[in-house]
C-alpha atoms as a PDB file:
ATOM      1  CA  UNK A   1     -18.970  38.203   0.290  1.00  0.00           C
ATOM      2  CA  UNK A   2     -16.223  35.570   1.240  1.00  0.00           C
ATOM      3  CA  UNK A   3     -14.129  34.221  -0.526  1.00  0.00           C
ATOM      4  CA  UNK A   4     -14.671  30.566   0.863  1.00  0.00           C
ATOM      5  CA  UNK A   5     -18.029  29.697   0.161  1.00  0.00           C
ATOM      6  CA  UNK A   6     -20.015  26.687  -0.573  1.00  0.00           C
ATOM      7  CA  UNK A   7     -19.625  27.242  -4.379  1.00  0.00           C
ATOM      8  CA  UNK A   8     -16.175  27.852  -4.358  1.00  0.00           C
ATOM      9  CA  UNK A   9     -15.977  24.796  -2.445  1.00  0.00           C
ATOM     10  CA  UNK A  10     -17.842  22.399  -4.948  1.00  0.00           C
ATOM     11  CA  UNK A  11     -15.776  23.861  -7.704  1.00  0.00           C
ATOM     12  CA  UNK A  12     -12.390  23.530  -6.041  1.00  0.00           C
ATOM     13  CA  UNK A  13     -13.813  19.373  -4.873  1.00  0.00           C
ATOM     14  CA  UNK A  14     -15.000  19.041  -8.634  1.00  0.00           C
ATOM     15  CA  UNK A  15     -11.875  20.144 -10.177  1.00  0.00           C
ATOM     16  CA  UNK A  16      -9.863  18.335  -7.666  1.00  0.00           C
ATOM     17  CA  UNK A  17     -11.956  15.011  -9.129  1.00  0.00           C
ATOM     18  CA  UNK A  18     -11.498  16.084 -13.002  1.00  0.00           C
ATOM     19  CA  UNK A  19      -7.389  16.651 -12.191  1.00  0.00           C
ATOM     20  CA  UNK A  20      -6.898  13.206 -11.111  1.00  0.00           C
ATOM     21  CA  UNK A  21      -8.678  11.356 -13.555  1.00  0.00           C
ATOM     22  CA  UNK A  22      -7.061  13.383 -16.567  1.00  0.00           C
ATOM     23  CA  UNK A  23      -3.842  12.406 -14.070  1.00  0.00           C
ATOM     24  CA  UNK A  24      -4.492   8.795 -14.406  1.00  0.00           C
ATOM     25  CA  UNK A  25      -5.254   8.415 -17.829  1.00  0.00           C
ATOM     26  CA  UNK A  26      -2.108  10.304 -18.536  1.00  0.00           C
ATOM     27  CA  UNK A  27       0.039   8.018 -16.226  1.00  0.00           C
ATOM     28  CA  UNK A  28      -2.036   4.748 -17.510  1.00  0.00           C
ATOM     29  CA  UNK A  29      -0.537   6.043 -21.237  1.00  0.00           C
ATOM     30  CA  UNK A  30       2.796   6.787 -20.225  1.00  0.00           C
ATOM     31  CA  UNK A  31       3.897   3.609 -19.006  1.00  0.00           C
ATOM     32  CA  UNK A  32       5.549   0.845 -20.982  1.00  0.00           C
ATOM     33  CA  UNK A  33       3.073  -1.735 -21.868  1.00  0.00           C
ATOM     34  CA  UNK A  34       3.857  -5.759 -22.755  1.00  0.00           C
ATOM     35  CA  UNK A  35       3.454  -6.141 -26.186  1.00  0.00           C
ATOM     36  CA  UNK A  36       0.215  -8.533 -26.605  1.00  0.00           C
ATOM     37  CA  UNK A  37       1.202 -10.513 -29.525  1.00  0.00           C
ATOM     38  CA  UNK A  38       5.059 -11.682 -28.182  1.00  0.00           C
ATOM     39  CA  UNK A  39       3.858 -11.107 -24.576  1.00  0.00           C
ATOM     40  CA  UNK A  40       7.266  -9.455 -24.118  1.00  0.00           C
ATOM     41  CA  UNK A  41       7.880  -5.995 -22.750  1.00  0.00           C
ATOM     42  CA  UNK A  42       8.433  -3.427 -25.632  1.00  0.00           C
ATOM     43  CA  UNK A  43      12.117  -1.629 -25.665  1.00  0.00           C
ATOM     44  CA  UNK A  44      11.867   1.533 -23.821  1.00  0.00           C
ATOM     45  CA  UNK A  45      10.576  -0.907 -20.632  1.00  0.00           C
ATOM     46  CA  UNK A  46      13.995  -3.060 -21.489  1.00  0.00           C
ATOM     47  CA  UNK A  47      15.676  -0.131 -21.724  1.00  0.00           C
ATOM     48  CA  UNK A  48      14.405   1.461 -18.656  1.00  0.00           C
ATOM     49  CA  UNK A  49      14.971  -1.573 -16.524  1.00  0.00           C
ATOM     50  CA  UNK A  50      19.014  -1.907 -17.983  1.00  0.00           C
ATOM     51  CA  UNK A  51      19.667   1.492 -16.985  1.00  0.00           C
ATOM     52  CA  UNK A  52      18.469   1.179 -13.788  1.00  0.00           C
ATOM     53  CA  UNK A  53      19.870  -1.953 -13.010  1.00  0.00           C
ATOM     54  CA  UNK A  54      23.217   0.188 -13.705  1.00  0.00           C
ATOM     55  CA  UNK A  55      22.728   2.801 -11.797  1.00  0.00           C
ATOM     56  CA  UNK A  56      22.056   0.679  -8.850  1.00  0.00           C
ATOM     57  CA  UNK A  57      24.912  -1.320  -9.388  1.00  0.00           C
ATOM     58  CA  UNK A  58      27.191   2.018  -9.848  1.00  0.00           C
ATOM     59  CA  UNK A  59      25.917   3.228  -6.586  1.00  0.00           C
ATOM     60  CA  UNK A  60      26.049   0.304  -4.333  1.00  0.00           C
ATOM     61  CA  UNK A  61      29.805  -0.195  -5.632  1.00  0.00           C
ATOM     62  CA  UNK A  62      30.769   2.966  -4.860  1.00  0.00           C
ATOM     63  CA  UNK A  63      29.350   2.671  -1.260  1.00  0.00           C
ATOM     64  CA  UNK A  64      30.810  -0.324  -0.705  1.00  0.00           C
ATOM     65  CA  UNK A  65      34.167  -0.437  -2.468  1.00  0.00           C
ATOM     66  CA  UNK A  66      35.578   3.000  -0.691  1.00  0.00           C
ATOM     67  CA  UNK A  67      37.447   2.051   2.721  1.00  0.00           C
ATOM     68  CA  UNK A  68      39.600   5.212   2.821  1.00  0.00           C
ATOM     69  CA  UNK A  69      39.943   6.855   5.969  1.00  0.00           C
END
């Protein structure tokens, strides 16, 4: 008996299938979502986009500002 059969292989394909839409759903619920009676973004997506804003802006100046030689 092998181990790679055609079973093994329709299990392996239909658990592959069942991962990624539990995957989805769990991405779909973990972003930030615009708040649909302001039609703003909530605070944690503010948040989010402030701090990376800053660390951009951290980085690039630190490239940039360094001419020592």
């Amino acid at each position: 008996m092998s181990v790679i059969n055609r079973r093994n292989a329709v299990m392996g394909w239909l658990a592959w299938g069942v991962g990624k839409r539990v995957l989805k759903k769990k991405e779909k619920g973990a972003v930030p979502s615009v708040d649909p009676e302001t039609k703003r973004p909530n605070k944690s997506a503010v948040a989010l986009l402030v701090a990376s804003a800053a660390g951009v802006l951290t980085f690039w100046r630190k490239r940039t500002g360094g001419d020592e030689t």
